[in-house]
C-alpha atoms as a PDB file:
ATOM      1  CA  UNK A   1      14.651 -25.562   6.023  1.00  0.00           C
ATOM      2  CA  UNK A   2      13.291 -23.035   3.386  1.00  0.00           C
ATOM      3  CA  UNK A   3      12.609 -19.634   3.839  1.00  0.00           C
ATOM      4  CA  UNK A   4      10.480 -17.315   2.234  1.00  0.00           C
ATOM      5  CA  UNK A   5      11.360 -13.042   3.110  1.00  0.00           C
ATOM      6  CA  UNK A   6       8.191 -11.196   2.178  1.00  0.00           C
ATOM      7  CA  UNK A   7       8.015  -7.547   1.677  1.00  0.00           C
ATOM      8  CA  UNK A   8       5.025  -5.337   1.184  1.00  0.00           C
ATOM      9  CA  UNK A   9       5.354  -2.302  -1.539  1.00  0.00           C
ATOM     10  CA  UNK A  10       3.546   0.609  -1.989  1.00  0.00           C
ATOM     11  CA  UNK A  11       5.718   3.593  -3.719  1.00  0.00           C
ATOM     12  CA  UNK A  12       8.937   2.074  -2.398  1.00  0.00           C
ATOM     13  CA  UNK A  13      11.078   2.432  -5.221  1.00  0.00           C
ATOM     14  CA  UNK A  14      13.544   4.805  -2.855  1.00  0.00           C
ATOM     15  CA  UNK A  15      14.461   2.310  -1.117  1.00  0.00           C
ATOM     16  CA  UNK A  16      13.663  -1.235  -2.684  1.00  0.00           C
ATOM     17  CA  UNK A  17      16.512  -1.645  -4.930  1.00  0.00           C
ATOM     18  CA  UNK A  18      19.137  -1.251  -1.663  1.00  0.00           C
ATOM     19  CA  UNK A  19      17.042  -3.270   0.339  1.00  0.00           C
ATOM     20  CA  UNK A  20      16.618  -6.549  -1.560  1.00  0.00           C
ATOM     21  CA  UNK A  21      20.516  -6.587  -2.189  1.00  0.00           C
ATOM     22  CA  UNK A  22      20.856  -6.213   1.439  1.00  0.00           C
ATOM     23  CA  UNK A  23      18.416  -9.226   1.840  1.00  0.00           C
ATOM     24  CA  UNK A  24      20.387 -11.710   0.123  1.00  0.00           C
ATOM     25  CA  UNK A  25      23.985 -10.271   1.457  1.00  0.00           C
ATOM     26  CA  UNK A  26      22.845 -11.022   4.937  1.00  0.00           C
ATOM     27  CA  UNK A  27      20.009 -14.624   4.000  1.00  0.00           C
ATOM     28  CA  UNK A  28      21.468 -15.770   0.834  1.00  0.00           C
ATOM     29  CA  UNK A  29      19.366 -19.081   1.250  1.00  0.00           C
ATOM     30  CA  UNK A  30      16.085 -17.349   1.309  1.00  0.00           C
ATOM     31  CA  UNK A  31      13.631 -16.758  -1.478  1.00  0.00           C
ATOM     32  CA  UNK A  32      12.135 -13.166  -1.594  1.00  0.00           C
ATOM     33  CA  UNK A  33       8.367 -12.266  -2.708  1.00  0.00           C
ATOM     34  CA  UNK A  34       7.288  -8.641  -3.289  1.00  0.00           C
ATOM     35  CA  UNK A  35       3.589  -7.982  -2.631  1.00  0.00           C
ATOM     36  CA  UNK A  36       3.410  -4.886  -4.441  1.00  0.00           C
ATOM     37  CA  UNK A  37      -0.020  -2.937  -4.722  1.00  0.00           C
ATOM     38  CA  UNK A  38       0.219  -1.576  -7.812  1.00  0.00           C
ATOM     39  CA  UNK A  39       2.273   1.662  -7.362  1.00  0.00           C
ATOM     40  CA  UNK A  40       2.420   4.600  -9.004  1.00  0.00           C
ATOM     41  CA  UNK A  41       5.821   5.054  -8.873  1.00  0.00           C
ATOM     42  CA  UNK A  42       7.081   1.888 -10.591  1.00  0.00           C
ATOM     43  CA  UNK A  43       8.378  -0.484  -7.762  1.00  0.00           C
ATOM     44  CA  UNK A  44       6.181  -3.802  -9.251  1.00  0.00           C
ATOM     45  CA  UNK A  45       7.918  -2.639 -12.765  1.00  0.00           C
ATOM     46  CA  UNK A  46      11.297  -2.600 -11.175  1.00  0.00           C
ATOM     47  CA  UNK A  47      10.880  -6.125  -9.259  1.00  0.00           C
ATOM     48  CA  UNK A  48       9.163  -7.798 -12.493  1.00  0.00           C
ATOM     49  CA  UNK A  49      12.740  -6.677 -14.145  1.00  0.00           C
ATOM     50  CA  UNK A  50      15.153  -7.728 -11.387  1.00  0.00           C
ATOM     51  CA  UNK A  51      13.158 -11.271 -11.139  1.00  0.00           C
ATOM     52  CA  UNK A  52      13.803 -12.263 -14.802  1.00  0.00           C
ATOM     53  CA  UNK A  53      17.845 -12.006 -13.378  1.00  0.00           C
ATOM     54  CA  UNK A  54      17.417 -13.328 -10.677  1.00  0.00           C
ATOM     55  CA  UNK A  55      15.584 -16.174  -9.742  1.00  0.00           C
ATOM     56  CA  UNK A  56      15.459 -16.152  -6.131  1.00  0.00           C
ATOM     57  CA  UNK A  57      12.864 -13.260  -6.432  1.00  0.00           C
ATOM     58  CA  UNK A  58       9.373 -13.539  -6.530  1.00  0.00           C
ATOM     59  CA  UNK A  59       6.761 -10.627  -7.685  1.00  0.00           C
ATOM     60  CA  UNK A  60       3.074 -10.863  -6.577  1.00  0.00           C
ATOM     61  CA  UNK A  61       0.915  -7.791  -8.174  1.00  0.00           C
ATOM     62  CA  UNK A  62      -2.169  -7.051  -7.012  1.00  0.00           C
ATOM     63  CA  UNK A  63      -4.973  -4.355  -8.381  1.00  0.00           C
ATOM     64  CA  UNK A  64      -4.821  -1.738  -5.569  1.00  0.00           C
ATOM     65  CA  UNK A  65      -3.686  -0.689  -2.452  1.00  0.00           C
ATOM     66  CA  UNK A  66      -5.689  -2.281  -0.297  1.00  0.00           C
ATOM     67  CA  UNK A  67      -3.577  -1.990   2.841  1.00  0.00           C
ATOM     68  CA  UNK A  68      -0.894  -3.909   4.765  1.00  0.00           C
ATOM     69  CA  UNK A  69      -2.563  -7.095   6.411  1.00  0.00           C
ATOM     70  CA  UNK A  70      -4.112  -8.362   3.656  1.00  0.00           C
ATOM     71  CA  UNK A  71      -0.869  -7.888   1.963  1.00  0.00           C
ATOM     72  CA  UNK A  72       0.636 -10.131   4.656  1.00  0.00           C
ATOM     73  CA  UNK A  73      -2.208 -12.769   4.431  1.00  0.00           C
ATOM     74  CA  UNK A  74      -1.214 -13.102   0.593  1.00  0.00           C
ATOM     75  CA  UNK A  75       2.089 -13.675   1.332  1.00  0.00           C
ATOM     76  CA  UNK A  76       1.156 -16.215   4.186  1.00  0.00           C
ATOM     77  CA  UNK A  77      -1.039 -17.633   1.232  1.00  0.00           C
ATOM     78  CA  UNK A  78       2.368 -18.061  -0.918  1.00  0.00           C
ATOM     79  CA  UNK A  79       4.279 -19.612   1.389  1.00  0.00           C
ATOM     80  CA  UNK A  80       1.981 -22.389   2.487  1.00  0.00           C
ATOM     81  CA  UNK A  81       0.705 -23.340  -0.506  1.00  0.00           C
ATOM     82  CA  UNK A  82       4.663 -23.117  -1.723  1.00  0.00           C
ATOM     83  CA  UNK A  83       5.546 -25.546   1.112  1.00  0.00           C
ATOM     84  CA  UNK A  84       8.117 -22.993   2.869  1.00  0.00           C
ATOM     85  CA  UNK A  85       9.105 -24.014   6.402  1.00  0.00           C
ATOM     86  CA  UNK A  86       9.338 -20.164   7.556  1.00  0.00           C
ATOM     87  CA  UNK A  87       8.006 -16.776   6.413  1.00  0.00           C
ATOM     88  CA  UNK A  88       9.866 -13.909   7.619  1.00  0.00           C
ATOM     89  CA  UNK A  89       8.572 -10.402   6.810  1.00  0.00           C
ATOM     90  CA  UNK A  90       9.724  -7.185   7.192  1.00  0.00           C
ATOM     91  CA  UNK A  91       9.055  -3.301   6.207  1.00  0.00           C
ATOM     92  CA  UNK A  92      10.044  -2.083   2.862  1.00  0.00           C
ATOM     93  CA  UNK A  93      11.823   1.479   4.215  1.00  0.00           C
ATOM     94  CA  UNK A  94      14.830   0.127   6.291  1.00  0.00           C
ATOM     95  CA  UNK A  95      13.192   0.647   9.696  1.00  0.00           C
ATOM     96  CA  UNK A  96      14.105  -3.037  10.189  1.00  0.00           C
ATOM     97  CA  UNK A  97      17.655  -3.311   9.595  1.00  0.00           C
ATOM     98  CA  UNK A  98      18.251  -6.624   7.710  1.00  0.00           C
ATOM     99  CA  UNK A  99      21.296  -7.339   9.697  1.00  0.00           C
ATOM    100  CA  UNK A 100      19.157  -8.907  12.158  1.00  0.00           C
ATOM    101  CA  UNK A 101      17.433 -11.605   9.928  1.00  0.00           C
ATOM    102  CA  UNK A 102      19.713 -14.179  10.573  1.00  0.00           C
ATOM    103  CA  UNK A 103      19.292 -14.086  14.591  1.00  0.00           C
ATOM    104  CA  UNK A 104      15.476 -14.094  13.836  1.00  0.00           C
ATOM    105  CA  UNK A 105      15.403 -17.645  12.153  1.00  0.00           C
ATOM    106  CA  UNK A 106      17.696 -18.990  14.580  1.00  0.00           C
ATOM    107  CA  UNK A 107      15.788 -18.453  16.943  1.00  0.00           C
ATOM    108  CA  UNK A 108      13.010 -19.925  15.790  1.00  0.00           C
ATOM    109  CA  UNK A 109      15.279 -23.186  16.729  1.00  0.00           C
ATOM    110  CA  UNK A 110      17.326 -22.587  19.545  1.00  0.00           C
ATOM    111  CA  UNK A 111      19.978 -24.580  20.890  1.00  0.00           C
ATOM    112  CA  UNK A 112      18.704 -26.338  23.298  1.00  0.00           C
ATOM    113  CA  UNK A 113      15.540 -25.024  23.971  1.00  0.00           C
ATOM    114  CA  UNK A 114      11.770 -25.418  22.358  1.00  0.00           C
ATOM    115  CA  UNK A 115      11.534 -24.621  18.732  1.00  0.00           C
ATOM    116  CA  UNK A 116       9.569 -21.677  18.195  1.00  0.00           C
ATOM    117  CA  UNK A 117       6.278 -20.533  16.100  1.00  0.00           C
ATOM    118  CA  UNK A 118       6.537 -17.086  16.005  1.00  0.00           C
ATOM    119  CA  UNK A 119       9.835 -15.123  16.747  1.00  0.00           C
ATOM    120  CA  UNK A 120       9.542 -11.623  16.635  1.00  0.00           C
ATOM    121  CA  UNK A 121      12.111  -8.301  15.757  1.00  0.00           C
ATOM    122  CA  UNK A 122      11.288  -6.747  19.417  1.00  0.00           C
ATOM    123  CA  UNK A 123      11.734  -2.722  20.383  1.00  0.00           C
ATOM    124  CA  UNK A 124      11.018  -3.314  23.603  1.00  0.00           C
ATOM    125  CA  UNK A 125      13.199  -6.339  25.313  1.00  0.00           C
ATOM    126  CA  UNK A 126      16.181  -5.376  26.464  1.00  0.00           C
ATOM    127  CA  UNK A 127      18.781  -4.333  23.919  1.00  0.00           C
ATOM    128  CA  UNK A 128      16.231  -3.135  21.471  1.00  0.00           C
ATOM    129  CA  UNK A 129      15.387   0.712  20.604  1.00  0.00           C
ATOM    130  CA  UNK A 130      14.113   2.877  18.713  1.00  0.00           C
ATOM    131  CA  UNK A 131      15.601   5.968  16.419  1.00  0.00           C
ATOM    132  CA  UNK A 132      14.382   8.943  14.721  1.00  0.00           C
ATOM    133  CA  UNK A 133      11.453   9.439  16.825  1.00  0.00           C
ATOM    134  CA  UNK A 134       9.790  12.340  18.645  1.00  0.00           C
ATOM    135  CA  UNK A 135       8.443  11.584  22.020  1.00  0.00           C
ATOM    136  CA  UNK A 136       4.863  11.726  21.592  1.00  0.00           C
ATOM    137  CA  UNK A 137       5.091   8.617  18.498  1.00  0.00           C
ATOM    138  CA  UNK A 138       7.277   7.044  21.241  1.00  0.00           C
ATOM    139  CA  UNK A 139       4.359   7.371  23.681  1.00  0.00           C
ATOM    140  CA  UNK A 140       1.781   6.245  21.072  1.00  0.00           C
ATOM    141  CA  UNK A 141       3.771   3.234  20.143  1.00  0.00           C
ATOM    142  CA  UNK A 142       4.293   2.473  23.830  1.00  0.00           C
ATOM    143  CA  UNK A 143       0.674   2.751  24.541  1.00  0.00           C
ATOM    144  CA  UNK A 144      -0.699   1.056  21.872  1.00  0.00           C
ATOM    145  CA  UNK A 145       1.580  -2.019  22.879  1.00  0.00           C
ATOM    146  CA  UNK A 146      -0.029  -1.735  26.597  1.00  0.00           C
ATOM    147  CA  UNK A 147      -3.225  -1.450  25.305  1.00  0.00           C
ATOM    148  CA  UNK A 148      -3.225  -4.585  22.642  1.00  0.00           C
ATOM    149  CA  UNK A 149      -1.198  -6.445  25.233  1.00  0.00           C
ATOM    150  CA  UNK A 150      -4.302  -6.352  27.817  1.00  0.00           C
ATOM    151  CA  UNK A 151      -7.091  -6.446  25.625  1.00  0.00           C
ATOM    152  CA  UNK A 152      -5.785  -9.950  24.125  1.00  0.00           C
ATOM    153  CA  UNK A 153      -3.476 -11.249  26.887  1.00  0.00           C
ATOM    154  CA  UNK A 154      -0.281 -11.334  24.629  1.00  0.00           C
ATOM    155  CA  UNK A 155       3.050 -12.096  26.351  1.00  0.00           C
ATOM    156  CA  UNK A 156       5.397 -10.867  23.826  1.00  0.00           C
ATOM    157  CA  UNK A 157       6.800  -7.304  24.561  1.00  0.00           C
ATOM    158  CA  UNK A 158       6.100  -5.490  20.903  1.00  0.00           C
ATOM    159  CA  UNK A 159       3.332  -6.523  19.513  1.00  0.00           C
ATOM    160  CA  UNK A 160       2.852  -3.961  16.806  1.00  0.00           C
ATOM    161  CA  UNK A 161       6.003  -4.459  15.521  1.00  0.00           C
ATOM    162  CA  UNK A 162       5.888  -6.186  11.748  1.00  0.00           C
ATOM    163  CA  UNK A 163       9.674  -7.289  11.726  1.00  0.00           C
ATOM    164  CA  UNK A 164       8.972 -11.464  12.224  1.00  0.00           C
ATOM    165  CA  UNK A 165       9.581 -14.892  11.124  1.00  0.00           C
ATOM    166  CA  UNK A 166       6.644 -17.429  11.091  1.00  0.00           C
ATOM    167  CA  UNK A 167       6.686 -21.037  11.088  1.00  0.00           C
ATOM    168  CA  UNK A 168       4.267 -21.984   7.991  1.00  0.00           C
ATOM    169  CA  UNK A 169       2.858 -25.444   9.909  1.00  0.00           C
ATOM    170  CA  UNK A 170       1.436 -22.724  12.490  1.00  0.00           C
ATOM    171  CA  UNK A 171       0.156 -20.621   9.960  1.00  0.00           C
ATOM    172  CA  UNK A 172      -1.917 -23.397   8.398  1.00  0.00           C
ATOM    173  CA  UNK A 173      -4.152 -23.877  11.871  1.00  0.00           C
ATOM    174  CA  UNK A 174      -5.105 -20.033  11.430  1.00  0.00           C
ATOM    175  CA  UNK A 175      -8.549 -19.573   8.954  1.00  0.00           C
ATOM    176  CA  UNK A 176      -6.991 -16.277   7.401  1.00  0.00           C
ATOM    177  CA  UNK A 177     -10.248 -15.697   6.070  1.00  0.00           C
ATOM    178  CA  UNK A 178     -11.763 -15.122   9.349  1.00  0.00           C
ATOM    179  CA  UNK A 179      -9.054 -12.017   9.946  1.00  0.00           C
ATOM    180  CA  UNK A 180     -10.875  -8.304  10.463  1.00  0.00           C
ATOM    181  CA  UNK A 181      -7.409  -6.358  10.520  1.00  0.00           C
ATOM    182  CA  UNK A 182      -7.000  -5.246   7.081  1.00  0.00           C
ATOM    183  CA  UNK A 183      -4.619  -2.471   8.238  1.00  0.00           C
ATOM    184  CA  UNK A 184      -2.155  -2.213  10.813  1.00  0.00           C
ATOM    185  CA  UNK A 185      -3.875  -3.932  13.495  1.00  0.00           C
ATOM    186  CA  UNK A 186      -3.225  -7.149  11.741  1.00  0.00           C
ATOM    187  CA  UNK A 187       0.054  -7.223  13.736  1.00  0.00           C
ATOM    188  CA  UNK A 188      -1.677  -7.980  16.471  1.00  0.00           C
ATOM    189  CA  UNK A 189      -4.416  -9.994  15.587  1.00  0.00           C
ATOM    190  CA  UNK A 190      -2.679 -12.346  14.076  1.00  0.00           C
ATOM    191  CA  UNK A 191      -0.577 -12.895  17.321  1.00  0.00           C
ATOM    192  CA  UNK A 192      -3.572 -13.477  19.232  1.00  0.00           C
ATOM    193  CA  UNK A 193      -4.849 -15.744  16.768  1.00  0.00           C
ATOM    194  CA  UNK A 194      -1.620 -18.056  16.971  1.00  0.00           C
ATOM    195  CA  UNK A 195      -1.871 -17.607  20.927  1.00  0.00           C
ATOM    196  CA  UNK A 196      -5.545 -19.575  20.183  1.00  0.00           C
ATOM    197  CA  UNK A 197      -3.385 -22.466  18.287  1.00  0.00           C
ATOM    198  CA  UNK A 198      -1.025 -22.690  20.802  1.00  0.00           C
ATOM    199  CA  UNK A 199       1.989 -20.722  19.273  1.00  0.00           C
ATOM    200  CA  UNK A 200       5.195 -20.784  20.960  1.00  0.00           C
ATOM    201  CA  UNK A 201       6.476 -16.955  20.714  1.00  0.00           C
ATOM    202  CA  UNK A 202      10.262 -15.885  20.645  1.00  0.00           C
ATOM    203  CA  UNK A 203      12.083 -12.047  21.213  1.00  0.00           C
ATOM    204  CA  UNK A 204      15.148 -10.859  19.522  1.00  0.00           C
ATOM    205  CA  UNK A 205      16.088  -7.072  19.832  1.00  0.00           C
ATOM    206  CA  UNK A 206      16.204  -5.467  17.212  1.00  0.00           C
ATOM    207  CA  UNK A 207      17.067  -1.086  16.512  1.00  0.00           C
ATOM    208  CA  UNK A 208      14.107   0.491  14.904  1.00  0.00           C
ATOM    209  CA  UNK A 209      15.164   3.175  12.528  1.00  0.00           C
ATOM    210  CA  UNK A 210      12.343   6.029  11.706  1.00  0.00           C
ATOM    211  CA  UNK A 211      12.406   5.863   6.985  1.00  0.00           C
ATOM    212  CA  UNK A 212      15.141   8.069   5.603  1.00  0.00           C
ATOM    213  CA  UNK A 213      13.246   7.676   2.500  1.00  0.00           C
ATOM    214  CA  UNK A 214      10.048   8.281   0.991  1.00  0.00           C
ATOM    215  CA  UNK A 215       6.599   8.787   2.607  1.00  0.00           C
ATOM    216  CA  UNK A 216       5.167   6.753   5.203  1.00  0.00           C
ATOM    217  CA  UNK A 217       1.632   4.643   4.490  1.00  0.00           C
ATOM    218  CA  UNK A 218       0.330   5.417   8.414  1.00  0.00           C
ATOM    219  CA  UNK A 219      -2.826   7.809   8.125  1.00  0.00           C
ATOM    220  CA  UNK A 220      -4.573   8.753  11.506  1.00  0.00           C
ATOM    221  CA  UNK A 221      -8.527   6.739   9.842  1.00  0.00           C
ATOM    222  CA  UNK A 222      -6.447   3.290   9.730  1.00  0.00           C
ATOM    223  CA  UNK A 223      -5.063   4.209  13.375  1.00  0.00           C
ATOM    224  CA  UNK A 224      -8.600   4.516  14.947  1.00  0.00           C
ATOM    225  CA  UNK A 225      -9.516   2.073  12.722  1.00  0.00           C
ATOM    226  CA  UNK A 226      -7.299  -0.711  14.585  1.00  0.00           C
ATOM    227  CA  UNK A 227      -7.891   0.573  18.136  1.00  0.00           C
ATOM    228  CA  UNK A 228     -11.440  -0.114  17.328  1.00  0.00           C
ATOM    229  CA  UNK A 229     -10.949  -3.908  15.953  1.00  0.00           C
ATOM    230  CA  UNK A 230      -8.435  -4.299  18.843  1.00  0.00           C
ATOM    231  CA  UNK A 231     -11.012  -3.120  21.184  1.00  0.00           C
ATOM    232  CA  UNK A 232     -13.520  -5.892  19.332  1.00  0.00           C
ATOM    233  CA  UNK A 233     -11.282  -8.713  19.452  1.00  0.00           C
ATOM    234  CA  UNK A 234     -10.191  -8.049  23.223  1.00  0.00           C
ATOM    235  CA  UNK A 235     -14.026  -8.541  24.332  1.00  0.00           C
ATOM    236  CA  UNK A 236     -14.015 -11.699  22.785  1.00  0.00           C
ATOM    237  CA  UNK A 237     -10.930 -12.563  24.154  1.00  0.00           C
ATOM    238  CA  UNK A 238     -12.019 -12.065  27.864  1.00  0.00           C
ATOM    239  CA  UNK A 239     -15.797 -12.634  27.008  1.00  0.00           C
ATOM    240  CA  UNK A 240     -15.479 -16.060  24.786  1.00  0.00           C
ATOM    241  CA  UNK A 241     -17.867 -14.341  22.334  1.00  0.00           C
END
């Protein structure tokens, strides 16, 4: 087994440097890329430094930001074409506590059960929760889950959630190129996508924890921006167009 952790950066230096040591204290094995967008604030600078020491990290750097599911899809890219058995990403601003990484690839083999193509970092089985929120983003999150749930007949619990590990063989049955999400709703496209190949999907709970630091990327254009792909891809989904 290899396993490639991919994290994607935009003004994250707050909180990078902590994280990636906390990434190999708790997955030692893995291989770490950064998919940083070029920010301001010097996070690709700092990872191009760290990854002449240490050889385990990767940097990719690209022009712009040009937001986080096409970030994703280039670190998909990486991993297939770098032959790793599992991709496992997670947020840069320690809502998604890597403590939990090592439950997430077992289970994407468990003991006596199916092996699994998609296991995901879940808020919403039992024994996962959330922290740091007000109600009404607890609502919002809760609905939006409902709603992209419906539209595209998903079985997992949190679908919006980005804390998962992906099993690269799966991956490569999924035309990336044919992907509208470019934002947030990527999450759950690309789950419905797999569901098309026949993905096997997997739960772990996990404790959500709202950014101590730094300023978060969500902007209310991107959010109707997904409900309208979701709506999109949900007609086709109980259409067939």
């Amino acid at each position: 087994m290899s396993l490639l952790i991919t994290i994607a950066t935009y003004n994250e230096i707050e909180n990078l440097p902590l994280l990636v040591e906390a990434i190999f204290r708790h997955a030692p094995q893995c291989d770490l890329l950064i998919v940083d967008d070029n920010s301001p604030d010097g996070t690709g600078k700092w990872c191009d430094e760290q990854a002449q020491r240490e050889p385990r990290l990767k940097c990719l750097h690209r022009a712009g930001k040009q937001g986080l599911g096409t970030a994703i899809m280039a670190a998909m890219r990486y991993a297939m074409e770098h032959d790793y058995t599992y991709l496992l990403n997670l947020d840069a601003d320690f809502s998604h506590d890597p403590q939990c990484l090592p439950a997430l690839v077992a289970g994407m083999a468990p003991p006596g059960g199916p092996p699994r193509d998609v296991m995901i970092g879940s808020r919403y089985i039992p024994g996962g929760k959330i922290e740091g929120w007000p109600i009404v983003r607890h609502l919002m999150s809760r609905g939006v889950n409902v709603y992209a749930r419906v539209l595209l007949g998903l079985k997992p619990h949190d679908v919006s959630g980005g804390y998962r590990c992906y099993r690269t063989e799966m991956l490569k049955k999924i035309d990336l190129n044919t992907i509208r999400s470019r934002g947030y709703s990527f999450q759950e496209e690309i789950l419905w996508r797999l569901k098309r190949a026949g993905a096997n999907f997997g739960e772990t709970p996990i404790t959500f924890v709202d950014r101590q630091r730094g300023a978060s990327k969500i902007n209310r254009g991107e959010a109707w921006q997904a409900v309208r792909i979701l709506m999109a891809l949900g007609v086709r989904n109980w259409t067939g167009r």
